[in-house]
N, C-alpha and C. Protein backbone atom coordinates (compact mmCIF):
# COMPACT_ATOMS: atom_id res chain seq x y z
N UNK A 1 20.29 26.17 35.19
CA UNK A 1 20.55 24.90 34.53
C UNK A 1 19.47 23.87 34.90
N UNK A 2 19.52 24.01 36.42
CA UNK A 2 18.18 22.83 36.79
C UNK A 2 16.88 23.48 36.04
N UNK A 3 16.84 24.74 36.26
CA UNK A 3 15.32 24.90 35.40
C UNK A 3 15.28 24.58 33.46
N UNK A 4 16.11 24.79 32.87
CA UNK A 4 16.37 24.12 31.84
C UNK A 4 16.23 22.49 31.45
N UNK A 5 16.48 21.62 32.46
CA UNK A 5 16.57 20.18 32.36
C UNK A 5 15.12 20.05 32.81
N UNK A 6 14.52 20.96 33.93
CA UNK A 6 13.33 20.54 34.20
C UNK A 6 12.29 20.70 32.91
N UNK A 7 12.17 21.51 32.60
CA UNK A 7 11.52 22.47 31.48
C UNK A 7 11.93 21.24 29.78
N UNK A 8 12.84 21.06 29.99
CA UNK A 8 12.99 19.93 28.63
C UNK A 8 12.21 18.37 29.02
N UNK A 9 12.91 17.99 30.37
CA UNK A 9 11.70 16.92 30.62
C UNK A 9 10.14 16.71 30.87
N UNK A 10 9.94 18.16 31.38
CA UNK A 10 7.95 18.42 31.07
C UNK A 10 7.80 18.08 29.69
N UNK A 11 8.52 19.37 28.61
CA UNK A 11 7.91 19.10 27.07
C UNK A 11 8.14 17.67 26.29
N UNK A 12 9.80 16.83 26.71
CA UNK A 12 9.43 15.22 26.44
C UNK A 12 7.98 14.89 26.82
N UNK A 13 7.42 14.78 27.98
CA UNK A 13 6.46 13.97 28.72
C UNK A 13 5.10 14.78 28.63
N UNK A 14 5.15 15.78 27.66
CA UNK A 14 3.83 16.64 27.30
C UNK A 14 3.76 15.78 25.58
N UNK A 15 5.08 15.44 25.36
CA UNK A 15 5.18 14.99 23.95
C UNK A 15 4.62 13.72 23.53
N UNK A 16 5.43 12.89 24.76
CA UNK A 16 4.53 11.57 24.94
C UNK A 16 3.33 11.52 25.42
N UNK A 17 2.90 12.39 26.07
CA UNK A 17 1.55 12.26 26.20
C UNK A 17 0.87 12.37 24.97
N UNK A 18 0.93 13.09 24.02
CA UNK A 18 0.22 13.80 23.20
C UNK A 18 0.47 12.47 22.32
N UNK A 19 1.43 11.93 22.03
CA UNK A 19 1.48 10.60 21.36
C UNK A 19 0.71 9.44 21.08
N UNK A 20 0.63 9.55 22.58
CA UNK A 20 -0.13 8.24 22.95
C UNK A 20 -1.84 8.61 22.91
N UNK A 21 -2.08 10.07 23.43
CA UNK A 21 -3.32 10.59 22.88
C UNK A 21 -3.90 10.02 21.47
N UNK A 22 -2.95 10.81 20.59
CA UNK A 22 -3.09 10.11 19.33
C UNK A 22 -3.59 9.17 18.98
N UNK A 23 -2.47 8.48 18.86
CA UNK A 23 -2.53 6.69 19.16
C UNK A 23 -3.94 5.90 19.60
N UNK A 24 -4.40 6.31 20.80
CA UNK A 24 -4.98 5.63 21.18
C UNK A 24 -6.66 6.03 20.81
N UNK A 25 -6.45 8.14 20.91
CA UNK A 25 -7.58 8.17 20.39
C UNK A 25 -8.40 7.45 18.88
N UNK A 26 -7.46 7.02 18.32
CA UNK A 26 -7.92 6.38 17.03
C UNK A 26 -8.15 7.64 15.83
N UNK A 27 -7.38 9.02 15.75
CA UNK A 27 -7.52 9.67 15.20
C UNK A 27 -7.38 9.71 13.75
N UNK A 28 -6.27 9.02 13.61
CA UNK A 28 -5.67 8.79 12.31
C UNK A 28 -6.72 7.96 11.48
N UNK A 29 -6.99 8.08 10.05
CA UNK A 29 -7.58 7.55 9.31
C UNK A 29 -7.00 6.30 8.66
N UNK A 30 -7.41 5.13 8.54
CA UNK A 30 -6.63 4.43 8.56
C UNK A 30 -7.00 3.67 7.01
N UNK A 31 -8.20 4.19 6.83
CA UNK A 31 -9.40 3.78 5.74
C UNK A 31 -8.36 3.96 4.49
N UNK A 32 -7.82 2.81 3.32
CA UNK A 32 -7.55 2.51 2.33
C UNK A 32 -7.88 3.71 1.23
N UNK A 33 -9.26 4.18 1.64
CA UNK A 33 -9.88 5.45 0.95
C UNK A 33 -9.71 6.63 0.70
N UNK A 34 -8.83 6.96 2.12
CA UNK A 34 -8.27 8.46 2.65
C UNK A 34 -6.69 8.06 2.52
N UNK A 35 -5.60 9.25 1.49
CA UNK A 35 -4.85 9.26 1.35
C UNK A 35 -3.93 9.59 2.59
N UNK A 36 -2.55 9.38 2.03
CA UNK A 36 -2.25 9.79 3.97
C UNK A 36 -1.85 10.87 4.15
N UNK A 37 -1.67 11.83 5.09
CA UNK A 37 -1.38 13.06 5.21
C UNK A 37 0.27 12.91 4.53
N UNK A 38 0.43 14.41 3.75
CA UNK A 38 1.41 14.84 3.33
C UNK A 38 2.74 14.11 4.63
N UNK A 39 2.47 14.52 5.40
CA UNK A 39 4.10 13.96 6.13
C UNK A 39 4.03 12.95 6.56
N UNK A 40 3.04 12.22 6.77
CA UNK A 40 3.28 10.70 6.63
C UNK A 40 3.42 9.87 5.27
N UNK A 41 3.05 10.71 4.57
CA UNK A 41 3.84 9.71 3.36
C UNK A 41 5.17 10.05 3.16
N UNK A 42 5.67 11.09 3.21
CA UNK A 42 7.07 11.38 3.37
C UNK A 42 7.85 11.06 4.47
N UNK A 43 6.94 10.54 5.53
CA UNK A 43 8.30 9.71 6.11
C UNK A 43 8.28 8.55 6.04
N UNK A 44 6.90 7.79 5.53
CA UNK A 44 6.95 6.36 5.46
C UNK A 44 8.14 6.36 4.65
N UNK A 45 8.14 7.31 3.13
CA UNK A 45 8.92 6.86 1.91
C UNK A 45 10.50 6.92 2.30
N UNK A 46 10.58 8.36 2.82
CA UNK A 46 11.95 8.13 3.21
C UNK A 46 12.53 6.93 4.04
N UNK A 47 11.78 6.45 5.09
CA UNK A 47 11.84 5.46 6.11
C UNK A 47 12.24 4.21 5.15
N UNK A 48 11.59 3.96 4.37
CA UNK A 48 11.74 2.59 3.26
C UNK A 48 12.92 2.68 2.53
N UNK A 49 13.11 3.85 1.99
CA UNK A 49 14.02 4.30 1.16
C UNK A 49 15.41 4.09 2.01
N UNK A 50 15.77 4.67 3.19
CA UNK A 50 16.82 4.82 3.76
C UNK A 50 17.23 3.31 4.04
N UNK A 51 16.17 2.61 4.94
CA UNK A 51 16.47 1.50 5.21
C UNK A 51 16.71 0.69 4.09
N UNK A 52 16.37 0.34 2.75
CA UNK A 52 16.88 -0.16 1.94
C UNK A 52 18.20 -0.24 1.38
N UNK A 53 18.42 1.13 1.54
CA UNK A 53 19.86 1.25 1.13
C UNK A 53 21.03 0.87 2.16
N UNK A 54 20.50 0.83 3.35
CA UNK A 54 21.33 0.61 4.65
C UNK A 54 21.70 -0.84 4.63
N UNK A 55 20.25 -1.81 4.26
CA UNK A 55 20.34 -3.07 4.42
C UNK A 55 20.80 -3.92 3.00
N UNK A 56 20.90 -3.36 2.22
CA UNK A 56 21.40 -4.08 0.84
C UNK A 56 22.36 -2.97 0.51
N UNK A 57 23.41 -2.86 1.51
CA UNK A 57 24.88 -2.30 1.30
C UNK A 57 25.60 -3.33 0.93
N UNK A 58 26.18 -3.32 -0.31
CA UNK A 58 27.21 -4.09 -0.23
C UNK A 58 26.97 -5.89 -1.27
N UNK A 59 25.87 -5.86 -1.49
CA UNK A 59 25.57 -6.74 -2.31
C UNK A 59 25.42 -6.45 -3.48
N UNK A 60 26.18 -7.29 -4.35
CA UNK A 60 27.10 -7.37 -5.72
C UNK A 60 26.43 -8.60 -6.80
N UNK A 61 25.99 -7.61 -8.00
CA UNK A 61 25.08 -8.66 -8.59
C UNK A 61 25.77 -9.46 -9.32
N UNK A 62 25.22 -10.41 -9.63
CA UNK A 62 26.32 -11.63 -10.61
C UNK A 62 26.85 -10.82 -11.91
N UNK A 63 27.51 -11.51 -12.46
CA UNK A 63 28.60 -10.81 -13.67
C UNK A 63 27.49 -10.54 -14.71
N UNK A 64 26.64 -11.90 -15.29
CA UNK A 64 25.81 -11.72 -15.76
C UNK A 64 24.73 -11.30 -15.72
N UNK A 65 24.32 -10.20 -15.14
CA UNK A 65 22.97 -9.86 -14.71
C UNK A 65 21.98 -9.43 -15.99
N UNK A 66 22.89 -9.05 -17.40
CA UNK A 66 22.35 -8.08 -18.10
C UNK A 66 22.41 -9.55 -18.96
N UNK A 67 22.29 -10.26 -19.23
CA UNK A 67 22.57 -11.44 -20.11
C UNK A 67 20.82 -11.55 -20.84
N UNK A 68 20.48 -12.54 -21.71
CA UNK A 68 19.54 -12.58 -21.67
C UNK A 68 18.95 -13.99 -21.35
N UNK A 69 19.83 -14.84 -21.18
CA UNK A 69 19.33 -15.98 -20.22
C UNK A 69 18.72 -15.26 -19.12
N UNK A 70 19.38 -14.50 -18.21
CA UNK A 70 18.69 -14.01 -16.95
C UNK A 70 17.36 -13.31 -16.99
N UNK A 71 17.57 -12.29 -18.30
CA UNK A 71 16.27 -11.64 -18.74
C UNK A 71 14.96 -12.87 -18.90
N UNK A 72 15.22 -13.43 -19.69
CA UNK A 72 13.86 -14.68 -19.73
C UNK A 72 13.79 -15.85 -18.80
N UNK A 73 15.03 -15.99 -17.78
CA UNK A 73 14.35 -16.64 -16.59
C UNK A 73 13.24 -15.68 -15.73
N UNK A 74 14.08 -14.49 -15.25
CA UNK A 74 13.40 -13.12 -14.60
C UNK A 74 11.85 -12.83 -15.12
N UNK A 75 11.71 -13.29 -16.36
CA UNK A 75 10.38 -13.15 -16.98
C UNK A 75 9.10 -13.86 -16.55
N UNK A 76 9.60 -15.19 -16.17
CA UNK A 76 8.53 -16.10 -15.26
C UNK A 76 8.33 -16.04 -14.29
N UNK A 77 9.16 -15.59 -13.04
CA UNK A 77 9.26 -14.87 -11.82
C UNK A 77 8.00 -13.56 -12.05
N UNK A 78 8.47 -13.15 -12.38
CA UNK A 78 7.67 -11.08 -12.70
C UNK A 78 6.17 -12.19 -13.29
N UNK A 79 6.02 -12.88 -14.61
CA UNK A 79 4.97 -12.78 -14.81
C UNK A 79 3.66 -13.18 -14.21
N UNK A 80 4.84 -14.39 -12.74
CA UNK A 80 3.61 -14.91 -12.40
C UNK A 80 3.06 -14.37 -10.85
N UNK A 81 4.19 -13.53 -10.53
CA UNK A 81 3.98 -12.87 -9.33
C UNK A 81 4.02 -11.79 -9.35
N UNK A 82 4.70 -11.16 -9.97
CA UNK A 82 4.76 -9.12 -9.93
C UNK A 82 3.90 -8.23 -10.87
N UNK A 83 3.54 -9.13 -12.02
CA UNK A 83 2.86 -8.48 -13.51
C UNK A 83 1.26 -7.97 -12.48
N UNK A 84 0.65 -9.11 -11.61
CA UNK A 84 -0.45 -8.66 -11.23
C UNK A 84 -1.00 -7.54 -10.25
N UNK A 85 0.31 -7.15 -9.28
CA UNK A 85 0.00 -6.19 -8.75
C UNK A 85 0.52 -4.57 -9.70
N UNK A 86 1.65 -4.76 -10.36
CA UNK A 86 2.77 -4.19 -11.23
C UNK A 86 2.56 -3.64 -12.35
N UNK A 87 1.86 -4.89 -13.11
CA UNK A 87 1.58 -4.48 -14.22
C UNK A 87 2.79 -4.90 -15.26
N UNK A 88 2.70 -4.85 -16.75
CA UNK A 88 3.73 -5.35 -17.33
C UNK A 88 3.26 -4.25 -18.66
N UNK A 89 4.69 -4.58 -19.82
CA UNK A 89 4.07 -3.99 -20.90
C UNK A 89 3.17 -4.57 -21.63
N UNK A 90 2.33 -3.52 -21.09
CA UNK A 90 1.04 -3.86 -22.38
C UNK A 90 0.01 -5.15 -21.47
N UNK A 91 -0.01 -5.00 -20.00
CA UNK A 91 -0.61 -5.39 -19.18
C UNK A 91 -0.84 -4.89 -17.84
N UNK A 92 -2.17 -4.11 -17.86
CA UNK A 92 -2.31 -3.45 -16.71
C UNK A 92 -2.81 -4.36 -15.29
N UNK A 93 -2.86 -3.61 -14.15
CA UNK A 93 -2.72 -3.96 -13.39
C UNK A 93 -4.17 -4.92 -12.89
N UNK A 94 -4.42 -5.72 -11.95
CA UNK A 94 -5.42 -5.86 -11.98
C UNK A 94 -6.45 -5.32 -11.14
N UNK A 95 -7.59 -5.77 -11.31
CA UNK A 95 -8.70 -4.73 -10.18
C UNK A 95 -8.14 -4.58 -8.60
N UNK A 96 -7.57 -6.02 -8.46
CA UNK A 96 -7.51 -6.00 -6.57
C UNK A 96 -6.36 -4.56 -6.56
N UNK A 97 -5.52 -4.77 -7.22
CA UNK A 97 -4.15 -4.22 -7.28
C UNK A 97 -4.79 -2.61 -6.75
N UNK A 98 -5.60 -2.17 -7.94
CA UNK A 98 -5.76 -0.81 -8.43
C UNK A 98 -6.45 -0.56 -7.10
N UNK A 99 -7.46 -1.67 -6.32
CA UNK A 99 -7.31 -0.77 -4.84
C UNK A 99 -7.25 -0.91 -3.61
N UNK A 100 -5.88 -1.47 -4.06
CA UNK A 100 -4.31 -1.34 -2.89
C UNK A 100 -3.90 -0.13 -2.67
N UNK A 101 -3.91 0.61 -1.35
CA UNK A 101 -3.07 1.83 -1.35
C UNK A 101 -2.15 1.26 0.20
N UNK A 102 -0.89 2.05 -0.48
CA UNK A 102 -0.53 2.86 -1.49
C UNK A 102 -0.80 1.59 -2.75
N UNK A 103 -0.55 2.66 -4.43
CA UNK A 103 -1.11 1.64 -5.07
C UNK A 103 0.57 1.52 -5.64
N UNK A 104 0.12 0.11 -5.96
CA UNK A 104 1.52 -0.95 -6.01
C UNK A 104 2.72 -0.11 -7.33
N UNK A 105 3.15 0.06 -7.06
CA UNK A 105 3.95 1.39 -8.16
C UNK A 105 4.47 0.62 -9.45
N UNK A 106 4.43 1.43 -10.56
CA UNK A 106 4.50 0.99 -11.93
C UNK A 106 6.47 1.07 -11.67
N UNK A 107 6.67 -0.11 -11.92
CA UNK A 107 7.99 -0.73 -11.97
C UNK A 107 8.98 -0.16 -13.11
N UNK A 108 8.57 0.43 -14.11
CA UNK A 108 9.00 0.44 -15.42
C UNK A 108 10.61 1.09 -15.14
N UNK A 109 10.05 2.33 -14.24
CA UNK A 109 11.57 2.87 -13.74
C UNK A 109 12.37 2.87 -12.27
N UNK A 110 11.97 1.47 -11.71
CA UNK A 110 12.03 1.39 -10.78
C UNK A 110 13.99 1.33 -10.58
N UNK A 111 14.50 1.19 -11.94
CA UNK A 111 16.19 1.31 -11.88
C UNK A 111 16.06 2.25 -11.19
N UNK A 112 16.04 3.75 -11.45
CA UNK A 112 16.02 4.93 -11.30
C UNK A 112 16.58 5.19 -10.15
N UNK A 113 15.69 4.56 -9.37
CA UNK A 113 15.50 4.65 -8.21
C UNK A 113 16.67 4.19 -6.91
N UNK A 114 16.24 2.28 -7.34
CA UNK A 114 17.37 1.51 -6.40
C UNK A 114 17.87 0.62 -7.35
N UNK A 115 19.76 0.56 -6.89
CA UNK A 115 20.31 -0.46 -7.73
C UNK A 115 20.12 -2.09 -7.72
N UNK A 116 20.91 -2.24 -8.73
CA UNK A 116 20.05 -3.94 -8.68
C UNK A 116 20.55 -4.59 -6.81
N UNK A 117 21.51 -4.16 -6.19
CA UNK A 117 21.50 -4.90 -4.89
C UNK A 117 20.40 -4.69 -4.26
N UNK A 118 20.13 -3.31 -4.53
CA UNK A 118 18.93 -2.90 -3.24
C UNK A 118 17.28 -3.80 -3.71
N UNK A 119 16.92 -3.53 -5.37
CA UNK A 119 16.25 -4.61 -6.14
C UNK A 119 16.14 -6.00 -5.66
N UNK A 120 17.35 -6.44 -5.58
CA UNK A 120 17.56 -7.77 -4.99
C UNK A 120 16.94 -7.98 -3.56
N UNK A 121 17.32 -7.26 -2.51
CA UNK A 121 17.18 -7.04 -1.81
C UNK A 121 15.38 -6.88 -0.83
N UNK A 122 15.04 -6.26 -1.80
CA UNK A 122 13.32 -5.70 -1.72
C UNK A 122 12.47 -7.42 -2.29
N UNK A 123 13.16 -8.23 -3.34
CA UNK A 123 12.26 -9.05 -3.37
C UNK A 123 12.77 -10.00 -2.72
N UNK A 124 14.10 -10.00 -1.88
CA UNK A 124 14.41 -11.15 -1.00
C UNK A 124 13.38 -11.11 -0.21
N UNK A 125 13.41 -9.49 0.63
CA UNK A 125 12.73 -9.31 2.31
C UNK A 125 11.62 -8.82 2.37
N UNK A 126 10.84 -8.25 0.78
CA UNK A 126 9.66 -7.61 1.27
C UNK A 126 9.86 -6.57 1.32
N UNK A 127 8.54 -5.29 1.81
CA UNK A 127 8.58 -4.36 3.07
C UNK A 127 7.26 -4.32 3.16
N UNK A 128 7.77 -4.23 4.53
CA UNK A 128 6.33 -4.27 5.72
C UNK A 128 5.45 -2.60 5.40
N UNK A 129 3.72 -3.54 5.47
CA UNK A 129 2.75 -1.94 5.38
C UNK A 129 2.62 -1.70 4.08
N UNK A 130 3.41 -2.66 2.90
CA UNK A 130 3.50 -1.99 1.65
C UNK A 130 2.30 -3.05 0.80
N UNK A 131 2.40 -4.29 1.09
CA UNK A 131 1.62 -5.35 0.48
C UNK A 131 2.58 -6.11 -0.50
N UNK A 132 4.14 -5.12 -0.59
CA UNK A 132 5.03 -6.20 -1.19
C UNK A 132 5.47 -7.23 -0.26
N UNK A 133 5.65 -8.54 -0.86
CA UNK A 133 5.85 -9.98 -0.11
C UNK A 133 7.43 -10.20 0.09
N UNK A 134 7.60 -10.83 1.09
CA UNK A 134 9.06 -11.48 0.85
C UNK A 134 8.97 -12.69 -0.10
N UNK A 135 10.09 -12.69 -0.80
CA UNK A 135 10.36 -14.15 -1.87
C UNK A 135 11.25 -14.91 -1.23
N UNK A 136 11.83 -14.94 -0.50
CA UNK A 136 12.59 -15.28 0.72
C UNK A 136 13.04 -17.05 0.55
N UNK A 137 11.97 -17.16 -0.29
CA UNK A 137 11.76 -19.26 -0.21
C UNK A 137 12.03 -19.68 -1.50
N UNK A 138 12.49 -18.46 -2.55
CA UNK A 138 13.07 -18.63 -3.70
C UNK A 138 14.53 -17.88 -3.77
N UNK A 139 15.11 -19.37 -4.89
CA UNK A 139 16.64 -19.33 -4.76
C UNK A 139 17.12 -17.34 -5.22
N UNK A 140 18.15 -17.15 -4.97
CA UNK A 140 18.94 -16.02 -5.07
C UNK A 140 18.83 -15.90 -6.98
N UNK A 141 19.50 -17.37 -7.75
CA UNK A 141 19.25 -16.88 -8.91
C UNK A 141 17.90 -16.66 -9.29
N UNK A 142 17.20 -17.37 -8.91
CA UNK A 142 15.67 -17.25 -9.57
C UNK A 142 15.53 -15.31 -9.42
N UNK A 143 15.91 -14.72 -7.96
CA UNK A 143 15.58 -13.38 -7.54
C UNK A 143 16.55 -12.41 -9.01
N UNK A 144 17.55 -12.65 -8.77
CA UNK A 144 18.88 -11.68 -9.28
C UNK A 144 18.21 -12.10 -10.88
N UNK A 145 17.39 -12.92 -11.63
CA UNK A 145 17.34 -13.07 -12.42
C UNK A 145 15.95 -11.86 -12.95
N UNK A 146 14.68 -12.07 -12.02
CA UNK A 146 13.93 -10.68 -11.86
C UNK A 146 14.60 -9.80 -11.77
N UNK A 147 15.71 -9.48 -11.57
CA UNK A 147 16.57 -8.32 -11.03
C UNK A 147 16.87 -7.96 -12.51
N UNK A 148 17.14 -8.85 -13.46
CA UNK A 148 17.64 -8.70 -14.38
C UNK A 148 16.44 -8.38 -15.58
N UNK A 149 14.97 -8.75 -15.15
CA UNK A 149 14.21 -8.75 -15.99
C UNK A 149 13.78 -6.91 -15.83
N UNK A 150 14.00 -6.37 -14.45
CA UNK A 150 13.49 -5.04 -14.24
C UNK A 150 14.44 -4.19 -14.94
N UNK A 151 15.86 -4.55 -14.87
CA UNK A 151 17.03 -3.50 -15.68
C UNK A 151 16.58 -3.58 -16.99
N UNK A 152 15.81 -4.13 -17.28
CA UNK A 152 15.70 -4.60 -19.16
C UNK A 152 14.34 -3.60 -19.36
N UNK A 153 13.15 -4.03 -18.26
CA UNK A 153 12.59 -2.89 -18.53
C UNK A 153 11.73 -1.65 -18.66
N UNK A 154 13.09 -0.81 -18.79
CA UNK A 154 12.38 0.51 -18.67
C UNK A 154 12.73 0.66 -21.06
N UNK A 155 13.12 -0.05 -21.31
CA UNK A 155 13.32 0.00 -22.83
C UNK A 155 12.63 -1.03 -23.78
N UNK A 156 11.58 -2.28 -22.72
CA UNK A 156 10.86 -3.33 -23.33
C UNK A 156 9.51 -2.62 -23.79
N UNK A 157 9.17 -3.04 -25.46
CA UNK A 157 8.11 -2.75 -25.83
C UNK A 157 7.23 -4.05 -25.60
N UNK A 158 5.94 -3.95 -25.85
CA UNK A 158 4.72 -4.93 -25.77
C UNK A 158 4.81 -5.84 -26.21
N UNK A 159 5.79 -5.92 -27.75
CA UNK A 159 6.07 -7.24 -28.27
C UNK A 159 7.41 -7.56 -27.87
N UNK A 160 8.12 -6.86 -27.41
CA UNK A 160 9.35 -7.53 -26.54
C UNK A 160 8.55 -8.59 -25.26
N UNK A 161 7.34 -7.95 -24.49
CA UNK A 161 7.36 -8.63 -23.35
C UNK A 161 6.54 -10.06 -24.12
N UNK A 162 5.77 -9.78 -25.14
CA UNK A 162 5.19 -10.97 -25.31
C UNK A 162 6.07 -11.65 -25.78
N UNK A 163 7.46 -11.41 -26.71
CA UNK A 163 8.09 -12.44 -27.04
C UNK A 163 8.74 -13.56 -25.92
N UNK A 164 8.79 -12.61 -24.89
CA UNK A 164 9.61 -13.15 -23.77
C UNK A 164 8.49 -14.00 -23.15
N UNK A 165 7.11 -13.85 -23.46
CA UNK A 165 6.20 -15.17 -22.39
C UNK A 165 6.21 -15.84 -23.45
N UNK A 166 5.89 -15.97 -24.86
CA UNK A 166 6.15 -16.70 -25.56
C UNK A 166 7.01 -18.14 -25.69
N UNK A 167 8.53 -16.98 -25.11
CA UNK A 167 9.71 -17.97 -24.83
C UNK A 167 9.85 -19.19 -23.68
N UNK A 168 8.89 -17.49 -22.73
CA UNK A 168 8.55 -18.78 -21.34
C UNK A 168 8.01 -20.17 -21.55
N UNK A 169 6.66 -20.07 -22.55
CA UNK A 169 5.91 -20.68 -22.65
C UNK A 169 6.60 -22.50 -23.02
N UNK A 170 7.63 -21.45 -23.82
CA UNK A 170 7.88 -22.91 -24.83
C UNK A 170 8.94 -23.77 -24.17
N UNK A 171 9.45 -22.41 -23.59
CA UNK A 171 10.67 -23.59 -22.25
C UNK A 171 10.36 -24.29 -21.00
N UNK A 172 8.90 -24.03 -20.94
CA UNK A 172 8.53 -25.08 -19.94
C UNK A 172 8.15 -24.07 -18.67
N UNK A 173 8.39 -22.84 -18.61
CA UNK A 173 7.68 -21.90 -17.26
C UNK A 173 7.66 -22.36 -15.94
N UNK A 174 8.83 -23.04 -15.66
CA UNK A 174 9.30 -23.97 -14.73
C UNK A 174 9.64 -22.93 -13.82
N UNK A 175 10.34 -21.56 -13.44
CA UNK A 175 10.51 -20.82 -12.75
C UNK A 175 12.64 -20.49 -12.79
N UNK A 176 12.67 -21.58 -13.54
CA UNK A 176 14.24 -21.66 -13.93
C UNK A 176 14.73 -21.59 -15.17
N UNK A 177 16.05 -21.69 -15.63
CA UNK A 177 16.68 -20.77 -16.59
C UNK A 177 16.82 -22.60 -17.42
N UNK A 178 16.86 -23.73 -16.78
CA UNK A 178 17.12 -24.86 -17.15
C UNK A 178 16.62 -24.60 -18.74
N UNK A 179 17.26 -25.13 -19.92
CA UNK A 179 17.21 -25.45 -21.06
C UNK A 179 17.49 -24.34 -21.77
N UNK A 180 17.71 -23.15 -21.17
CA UNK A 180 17.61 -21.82 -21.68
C UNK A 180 19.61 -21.56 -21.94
N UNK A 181 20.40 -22.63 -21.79
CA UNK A 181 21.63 -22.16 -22.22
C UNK A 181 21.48 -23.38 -23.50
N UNK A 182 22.01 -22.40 -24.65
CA UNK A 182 22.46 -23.00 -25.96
C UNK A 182 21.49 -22.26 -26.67
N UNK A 183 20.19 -21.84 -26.27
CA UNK A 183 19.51 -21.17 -26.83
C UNK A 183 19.89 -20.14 -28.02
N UNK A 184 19.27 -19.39 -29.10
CA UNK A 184 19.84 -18.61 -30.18
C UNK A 184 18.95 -17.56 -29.24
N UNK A 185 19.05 -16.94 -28.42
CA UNK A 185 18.17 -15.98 -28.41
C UNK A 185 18.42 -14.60 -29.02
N UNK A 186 19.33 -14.21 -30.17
CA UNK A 186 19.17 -13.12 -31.13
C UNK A 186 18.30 -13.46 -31.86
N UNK A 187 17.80 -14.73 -32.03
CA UNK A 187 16.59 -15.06 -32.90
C UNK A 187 15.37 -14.81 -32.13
N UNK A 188 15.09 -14.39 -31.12
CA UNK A 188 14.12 -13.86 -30.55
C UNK A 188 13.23 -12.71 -30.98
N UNK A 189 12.74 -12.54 -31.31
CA UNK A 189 11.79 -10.80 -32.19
C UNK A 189 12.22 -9.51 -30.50
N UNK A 190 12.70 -8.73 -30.95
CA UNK A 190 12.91 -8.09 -29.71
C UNK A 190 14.13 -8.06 -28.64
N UNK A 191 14.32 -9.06 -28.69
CA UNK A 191 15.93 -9.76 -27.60
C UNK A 191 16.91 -8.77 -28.03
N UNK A 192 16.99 -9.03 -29.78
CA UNK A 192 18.28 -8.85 -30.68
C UNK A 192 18.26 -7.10 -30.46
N UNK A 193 17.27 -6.66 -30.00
CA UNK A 193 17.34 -5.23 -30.30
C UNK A 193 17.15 -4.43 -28.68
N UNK A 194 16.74 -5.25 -27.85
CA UNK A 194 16.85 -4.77 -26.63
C UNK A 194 18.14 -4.27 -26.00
N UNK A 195 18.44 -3.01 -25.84
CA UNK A 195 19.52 -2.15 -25.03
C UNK A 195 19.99 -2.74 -23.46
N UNK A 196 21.19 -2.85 -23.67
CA UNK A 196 21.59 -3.56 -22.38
C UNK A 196 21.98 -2.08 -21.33
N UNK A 197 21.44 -2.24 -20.08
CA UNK A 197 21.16 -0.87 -19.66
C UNK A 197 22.08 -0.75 -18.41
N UNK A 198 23.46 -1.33 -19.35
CA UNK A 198 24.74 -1.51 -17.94
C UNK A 198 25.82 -0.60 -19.32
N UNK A 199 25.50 -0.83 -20.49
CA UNK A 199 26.19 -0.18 -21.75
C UNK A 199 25.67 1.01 -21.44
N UNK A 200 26.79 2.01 -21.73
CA UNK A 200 26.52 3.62 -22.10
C UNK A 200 27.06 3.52 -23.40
C-alpha cells in the first residue's frame, strides 16, 4: 500500500514538473498564425461551452423576446458592435476581424448552439482569450434585445437586414427601442414575413 501511495506521488510531481517545464520553456506557439493543437482547441471549446451553461443556468428571457420591437432595437446593438467582428447579412467581416484567431465565429447559427439565457449571458460577461467583450455597462434590455436580434437571424435575408438599419436609421439609432412602440412594423419590407423562431 505504502509503495502504491509512494509511486502515485512521484508520477503527480514528475507531472508537475513536466508542466511547469512546459510552461516556462515557452514551447507552446502562441503566434496568432499557428493554429492550436487539436486538444487544445477542444478543451478551450469545451471549457467555454460548459462554463456557459453552468453560469447562465436559470435565466429566463422576457415574454417578448421574439417581438419585433426587440428585433429592431437588437439591430443597433449588433450593428454597431457585433456586425464588425461577426459580420451581418450581406456584410462581411472586417479586415482586423478576419485576423483574429480564433476567428470571431459567423453568428448566423449561433441559436443552435446556446439558448437565449446563455446568449444573454455571453454578451453580459464576455469570455476571456476569445476577443469577445463584456457589455456589462449596457442595460439588460438593450442585451435581451440583441438576444432577440440573433433568434431572428438564422432566417434574415440581406434585405431583411437592410430594412432593419433602414428602420434604425429613421428612429434615431439611439441604442433604444424609445419611439419604436406604436410603430406599423408589418409595414416593414421583410418584418411581415420574418419566421418567429419560438413558433414550430
Amino acid at each position: 500500500m505504502r509503495t502504491a501511495i509512494v509511486t502515485l506521488l512521484a508520477a503527480l510531481l514528475l507531472a508537475l514538473a513536466g508542466t511547469f517545464t512546459f510552461i516556462y520553456a515557452g514551447i507552446y506557439n502562441v503566434a496568432a498564425t499557428q493554429p492550436h493543437w487539436p486538444i487544445t482547441f477542444w478543451a478551450m471549446e469545451t471549457v467555454r461551452q460548459q462554463s456557459v451553461k453552468r453560469h447562465a443556468s436559470g435565466m429566463t428571457p422576457p415574454p417578448d423576446l421574439a417581438s419585433d420591437s426587440r428585433v429592431l432595437a437588437g439591430t443597433e446593438h449588433y450593428a454597431a458592435h457585433c456586425a464588425l467582428c461577426h459580420g451581418a447579412p450581406g456584410v462581411p467581416r472586417t479586415d482586423l476581424a478576419q485576423r483574429l484567431y480564433p476567428l470571431p465565429a459567423d453568428l448566423t447559427h449561433v441559436t443552435n448552439r446556446y439558448t437565449p439565457g446563455e446568449l444573454f449571458w455571453v454578451l453580459k460577461n464576455g469570455i476571456k482569450m476569445s476577443g469577445m467583450p463584456s457589455w456589462m455597462d449596457h442595460s439588460d434590455d438593450e442585451l435581451w434585445a440583441t438576444v432577440a436580434f440573433l433568434e431572428r437571424l438564422p432566417n434574415m435575408k440581406e434585405a431583411d437586414y437592410a430594412t432593419l438599419m433602414m428602420a434604425r436609421i429613421t428612429n434615431g439609432g439611439d441604442h433604444q427601442s424609445h419611439g419604436m412602440q406604436g410603430m406599423d412594423h408589418s409595414s416593414m419590407p421583410g418584418m411581415q414575413h420574418a419566421p418567429d423562431p419560438h413558433q414550430h
